[in-house]
Protein backbone atom coordinates (compact mmCIF):
# COMPACT_ATOMS: atom_id res chain seq x y z
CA UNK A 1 -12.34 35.92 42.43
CA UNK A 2 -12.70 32.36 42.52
CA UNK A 3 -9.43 30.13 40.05
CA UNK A 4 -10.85 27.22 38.17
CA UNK A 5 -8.78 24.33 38.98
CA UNK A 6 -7.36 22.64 35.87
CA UNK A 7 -8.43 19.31 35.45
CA UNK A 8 -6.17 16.23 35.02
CA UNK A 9 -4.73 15.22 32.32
CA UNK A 10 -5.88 11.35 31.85
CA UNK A 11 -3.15 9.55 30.37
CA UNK A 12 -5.19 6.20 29.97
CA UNK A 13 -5.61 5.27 26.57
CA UNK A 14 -9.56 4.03 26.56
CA UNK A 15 -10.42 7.07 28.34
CA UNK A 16 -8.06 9.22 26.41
CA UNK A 17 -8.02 7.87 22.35
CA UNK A 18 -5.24 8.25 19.98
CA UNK A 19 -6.91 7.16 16.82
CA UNK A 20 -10.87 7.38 16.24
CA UNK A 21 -11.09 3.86 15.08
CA UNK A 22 -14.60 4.30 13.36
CA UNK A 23 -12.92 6.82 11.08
CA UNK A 24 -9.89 4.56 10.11
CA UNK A 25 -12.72 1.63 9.38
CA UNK A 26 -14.12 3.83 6.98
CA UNK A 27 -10.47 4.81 5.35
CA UNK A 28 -9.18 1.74 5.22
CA UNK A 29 -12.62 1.27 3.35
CA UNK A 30 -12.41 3.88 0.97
CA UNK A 31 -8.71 4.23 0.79
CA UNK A 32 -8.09 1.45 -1.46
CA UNK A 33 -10.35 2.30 -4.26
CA UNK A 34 -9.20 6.04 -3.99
CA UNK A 35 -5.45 4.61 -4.81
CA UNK A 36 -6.65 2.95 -7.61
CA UNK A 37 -8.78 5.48 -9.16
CA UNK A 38 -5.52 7.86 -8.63
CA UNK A 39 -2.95 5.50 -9.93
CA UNK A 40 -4.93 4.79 -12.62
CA UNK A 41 -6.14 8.23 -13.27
CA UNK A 42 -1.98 9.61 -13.62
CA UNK A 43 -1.57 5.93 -15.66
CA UNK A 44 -4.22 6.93 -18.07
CA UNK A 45 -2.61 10.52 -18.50
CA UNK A 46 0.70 9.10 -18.77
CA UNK A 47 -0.21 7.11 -21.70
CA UNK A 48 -1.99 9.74 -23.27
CA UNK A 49 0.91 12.17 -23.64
CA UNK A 50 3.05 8.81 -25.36
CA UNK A 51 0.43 8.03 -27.66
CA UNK A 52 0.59 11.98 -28.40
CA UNK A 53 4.51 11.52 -28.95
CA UNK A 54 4.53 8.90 -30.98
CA UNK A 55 1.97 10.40 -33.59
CA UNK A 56 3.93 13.50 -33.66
CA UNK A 57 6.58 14.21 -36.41
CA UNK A 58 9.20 14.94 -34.12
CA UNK A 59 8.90 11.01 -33.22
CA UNK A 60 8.52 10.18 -36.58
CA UNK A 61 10.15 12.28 -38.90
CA UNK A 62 13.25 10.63 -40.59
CA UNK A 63 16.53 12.82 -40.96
CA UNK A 64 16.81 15.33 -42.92
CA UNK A 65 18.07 13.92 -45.78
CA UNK A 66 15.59 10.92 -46.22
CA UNK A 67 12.57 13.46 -45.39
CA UNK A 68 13.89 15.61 -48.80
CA UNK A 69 14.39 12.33 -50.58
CA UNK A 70 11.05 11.87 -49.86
CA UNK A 71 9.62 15.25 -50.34
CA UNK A 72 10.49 14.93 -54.18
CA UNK A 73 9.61 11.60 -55.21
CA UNK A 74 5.69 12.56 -53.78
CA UNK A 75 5.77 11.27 -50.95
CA UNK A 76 6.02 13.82 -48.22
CA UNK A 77 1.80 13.55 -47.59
CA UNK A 78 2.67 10.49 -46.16
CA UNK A 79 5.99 11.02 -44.49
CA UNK A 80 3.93 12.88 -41.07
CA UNK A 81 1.56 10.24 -40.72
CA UNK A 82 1.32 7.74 -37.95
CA UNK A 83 -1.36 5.18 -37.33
CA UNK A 84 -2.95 4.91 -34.10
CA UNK A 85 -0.92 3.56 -31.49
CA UNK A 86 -0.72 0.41 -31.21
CA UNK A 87 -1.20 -1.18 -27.43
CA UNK A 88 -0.26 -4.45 -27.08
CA UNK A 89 -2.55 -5.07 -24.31
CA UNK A 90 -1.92 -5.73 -20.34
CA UNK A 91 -2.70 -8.75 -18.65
CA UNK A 92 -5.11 -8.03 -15.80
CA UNK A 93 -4.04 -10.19 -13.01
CA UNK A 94 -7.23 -11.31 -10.57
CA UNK A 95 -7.48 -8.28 -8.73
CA UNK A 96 -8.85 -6.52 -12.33
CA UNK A 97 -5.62 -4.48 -12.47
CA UNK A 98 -2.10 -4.53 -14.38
CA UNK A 99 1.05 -5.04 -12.82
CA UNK A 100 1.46 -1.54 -12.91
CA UNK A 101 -1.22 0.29 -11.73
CA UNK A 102 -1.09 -3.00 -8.78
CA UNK A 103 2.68 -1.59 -7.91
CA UNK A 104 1.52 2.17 -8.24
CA UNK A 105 -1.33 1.33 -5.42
CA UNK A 106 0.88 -0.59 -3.29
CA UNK A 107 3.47 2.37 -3.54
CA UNK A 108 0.91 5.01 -2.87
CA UNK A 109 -0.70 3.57 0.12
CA UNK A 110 2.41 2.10 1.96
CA UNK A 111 4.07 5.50 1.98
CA UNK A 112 0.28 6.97 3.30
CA UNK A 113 0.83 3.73 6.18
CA UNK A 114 4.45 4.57 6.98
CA UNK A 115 3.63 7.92 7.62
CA UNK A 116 0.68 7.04 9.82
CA UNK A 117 2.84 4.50 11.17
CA UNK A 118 5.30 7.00 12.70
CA UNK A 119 2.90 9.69 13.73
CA UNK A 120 1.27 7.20 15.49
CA UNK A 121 4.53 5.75 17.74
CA UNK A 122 5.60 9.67 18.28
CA UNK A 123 2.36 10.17 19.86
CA UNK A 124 1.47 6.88 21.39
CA UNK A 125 4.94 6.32 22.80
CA UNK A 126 5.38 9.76 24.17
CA UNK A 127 5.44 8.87 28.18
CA UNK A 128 6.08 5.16 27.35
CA UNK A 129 9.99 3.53 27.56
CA UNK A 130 11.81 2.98 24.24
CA UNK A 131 12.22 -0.99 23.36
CA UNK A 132 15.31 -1.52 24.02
CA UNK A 133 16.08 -4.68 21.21
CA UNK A 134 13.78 -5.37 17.64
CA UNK A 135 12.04 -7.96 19.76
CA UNK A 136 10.67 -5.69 22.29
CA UNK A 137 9.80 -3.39 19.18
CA UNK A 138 8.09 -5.62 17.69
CA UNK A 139 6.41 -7.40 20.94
CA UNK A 140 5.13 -3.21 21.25
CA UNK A 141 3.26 -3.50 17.10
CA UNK A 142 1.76 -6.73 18.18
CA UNK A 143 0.33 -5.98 21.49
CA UNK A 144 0.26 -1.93 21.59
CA UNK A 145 -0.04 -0.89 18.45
CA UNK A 146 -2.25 -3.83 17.10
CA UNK A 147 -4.95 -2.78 20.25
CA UNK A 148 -4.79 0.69 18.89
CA UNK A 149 -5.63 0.53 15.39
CA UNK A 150 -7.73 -2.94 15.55
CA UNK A 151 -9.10 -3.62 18.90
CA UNK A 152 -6.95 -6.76 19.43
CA UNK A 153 -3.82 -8.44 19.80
CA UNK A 154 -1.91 -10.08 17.04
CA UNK A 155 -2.83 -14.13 17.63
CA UNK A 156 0.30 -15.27 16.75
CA UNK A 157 4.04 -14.11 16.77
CA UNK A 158 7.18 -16.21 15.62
CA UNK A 159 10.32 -15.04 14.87
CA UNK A 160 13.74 -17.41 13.64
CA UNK A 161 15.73 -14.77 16.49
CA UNK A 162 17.86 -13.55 13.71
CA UNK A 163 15.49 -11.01 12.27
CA UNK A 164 12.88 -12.19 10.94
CA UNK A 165 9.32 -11.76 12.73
CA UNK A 166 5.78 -13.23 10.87
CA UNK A 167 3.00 -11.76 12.64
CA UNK A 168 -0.34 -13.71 12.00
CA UNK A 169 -3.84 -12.27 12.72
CA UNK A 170 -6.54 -14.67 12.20
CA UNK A 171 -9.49 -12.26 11.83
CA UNK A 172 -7.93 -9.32 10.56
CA UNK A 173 -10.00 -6.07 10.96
CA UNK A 174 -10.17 -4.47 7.51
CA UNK A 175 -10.76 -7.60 5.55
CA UNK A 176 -12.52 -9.53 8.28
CA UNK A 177 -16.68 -8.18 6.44
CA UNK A 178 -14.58 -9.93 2.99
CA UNK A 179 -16.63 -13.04 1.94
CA UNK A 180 -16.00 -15.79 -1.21
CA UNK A 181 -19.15 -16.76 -3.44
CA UNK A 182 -18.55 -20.33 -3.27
CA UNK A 183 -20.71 -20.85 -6.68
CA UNK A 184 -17.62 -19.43 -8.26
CA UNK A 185 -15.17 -22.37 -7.30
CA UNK A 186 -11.63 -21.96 -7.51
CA UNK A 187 -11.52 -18.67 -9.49
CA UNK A 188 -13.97 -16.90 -7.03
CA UNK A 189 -11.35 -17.72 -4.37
CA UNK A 190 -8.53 -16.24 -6.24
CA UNK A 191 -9.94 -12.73 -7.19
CA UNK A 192 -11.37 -12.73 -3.81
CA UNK A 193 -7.74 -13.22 -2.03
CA UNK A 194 -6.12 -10.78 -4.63
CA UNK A 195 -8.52 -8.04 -3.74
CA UNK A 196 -7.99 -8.93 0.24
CA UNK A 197 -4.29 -7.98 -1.05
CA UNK A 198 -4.77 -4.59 -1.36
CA UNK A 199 -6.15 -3.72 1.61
CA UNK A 200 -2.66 -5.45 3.34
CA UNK A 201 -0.54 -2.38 1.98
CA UNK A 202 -1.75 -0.08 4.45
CA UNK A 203 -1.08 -1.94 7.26
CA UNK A 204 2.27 -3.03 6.17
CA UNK A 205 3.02 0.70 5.81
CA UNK A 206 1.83 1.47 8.93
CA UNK A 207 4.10 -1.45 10.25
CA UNK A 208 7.13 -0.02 8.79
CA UNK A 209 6.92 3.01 9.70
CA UNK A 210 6.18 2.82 13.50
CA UNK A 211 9.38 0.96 13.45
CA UNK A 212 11.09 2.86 11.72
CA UNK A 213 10.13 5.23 14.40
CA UNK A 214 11.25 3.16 17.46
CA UNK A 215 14.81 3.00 15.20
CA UNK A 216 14.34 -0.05 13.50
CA UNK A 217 14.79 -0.18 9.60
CA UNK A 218 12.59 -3.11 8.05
CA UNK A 219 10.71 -4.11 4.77
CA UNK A 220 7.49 -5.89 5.55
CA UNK A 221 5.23 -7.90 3.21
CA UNK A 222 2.24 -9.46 4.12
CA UNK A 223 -0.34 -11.92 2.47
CA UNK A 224 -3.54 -13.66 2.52
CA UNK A 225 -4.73 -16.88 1.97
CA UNK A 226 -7.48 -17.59 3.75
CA UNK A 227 -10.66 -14.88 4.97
CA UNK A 228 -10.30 -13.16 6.90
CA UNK A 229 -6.61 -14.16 8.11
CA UNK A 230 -3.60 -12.29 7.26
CA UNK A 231 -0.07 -12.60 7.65
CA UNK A 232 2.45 -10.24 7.92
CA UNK A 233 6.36 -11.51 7.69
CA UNK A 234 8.87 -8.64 8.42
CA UNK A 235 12.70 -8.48 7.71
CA UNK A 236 14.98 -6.14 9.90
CA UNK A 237 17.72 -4.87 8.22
CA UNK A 238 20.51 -7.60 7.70
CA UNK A 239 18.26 -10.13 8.48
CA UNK A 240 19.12 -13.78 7.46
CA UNK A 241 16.28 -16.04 6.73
């Protein structure tokens, strides 16, 4: 009886993928909308149950004296009701979302990046040396890391070698199909960076956590201000600017 022999296990990373990038085109796509319809969906609900507080007579029932004060000069039909409630309104900023449901996205997707982020370095880095300084760390998210989830290298890295790195790609993957209707002047330009925004949290999650990984705590922020360029500036804990 004839053994099969096993075959070899191919270690190079073209032959041998760690992330289907045609599938994380299409989250990155559809995972920024998907935050906002959820953050707004639990905003929405949120609001609900206070506007169903406030009308209730728990809310706005006096005490118990001024309620039977009440009750005997007539006016106890009135004493329960409450008027609608009254919303003062919240500013939309030029992404076409409040403040809130903005820092309920960013908060919901950079938790979903920094837990990509560190499956990604646990698998990736798995017959690869540690860095051995934040440098090296983040020399291995520029070059490594950047190739793995984008297809490139970051363009440009520069650091002020006392913690703080800003990482600039000039034709960043998931905003690089973005384009500004340049009918729209100054105000198209805006609402078009401020949407770019949100599809920066990811990454930045994704940043953080595949260094948090390698042992390194950091916050990173990141920004836009010119298609399809972004710009990623992270801190290492204790840095000084």
């Amino acid at each position: 009886m004839s053994k099969t022999a096993a075959l070899p296990v191919v270690d190079d990373d073209a032959l041998n993928p760690k992330v289907a990038v045609s599938c994380l085109d299409f989250l990155l796509i559809e995972l920024v909308p998907l935050a906002q319809r959820m953050a707004e969906g639990l905003h929405a609900r949120e609001q609900a149950l206070v506007d169903e507080f406030q009308q209730s007579k728990i809310f706005n029932n006096r005490d118990a004296t001024a309620s039977a004060t009440d009750e005997k000069a007539g006016t106890s039909t009135t004493q329960g009701e409450a008027g609608p409630a009254q919303n003062s309104g919240t500013a939309l900023g030029p992404s076409g979302m409040s403040g809130e449901i903005r820092d309920a996205v960013f908060w919901r997707l950079d938790n979903l990046g920094y837990r990509v982020g560190q499956g990604l370095v646990e698998r990736f880095s798995v017959n690869k040396p540690r860095p051995q300084s934040p440098l090296d760390a983040i020399k291995f998210v520029c070059k490594d890391l950047w190739i793995l989830l984008f297809r490139k290298q970051i363009d440009n890295l520069k650091t002020n070698h006392r913690g703080v790195f800003v990482l600039t790609d000039t034709r960043f993957q998931p905003i690089s199909r973005m384009s500004v209707d340049k009918r729209g002047g100054a105000k198209a330009v805006e609402v078009a960076l401020a949407r770019a925004q949100m599809f920066l949290y990811f990454p930045c999650g994704v940043i953080r956590g595949a260094l948090a990984g390698l042992g390194i705590e950091v916050t990173v922020t990141a920004e836009t201000i010119e298609l399809p360029a972004a710009v990623f500036q992270i801190k290492t804990k204790g840095a000084k600017a």
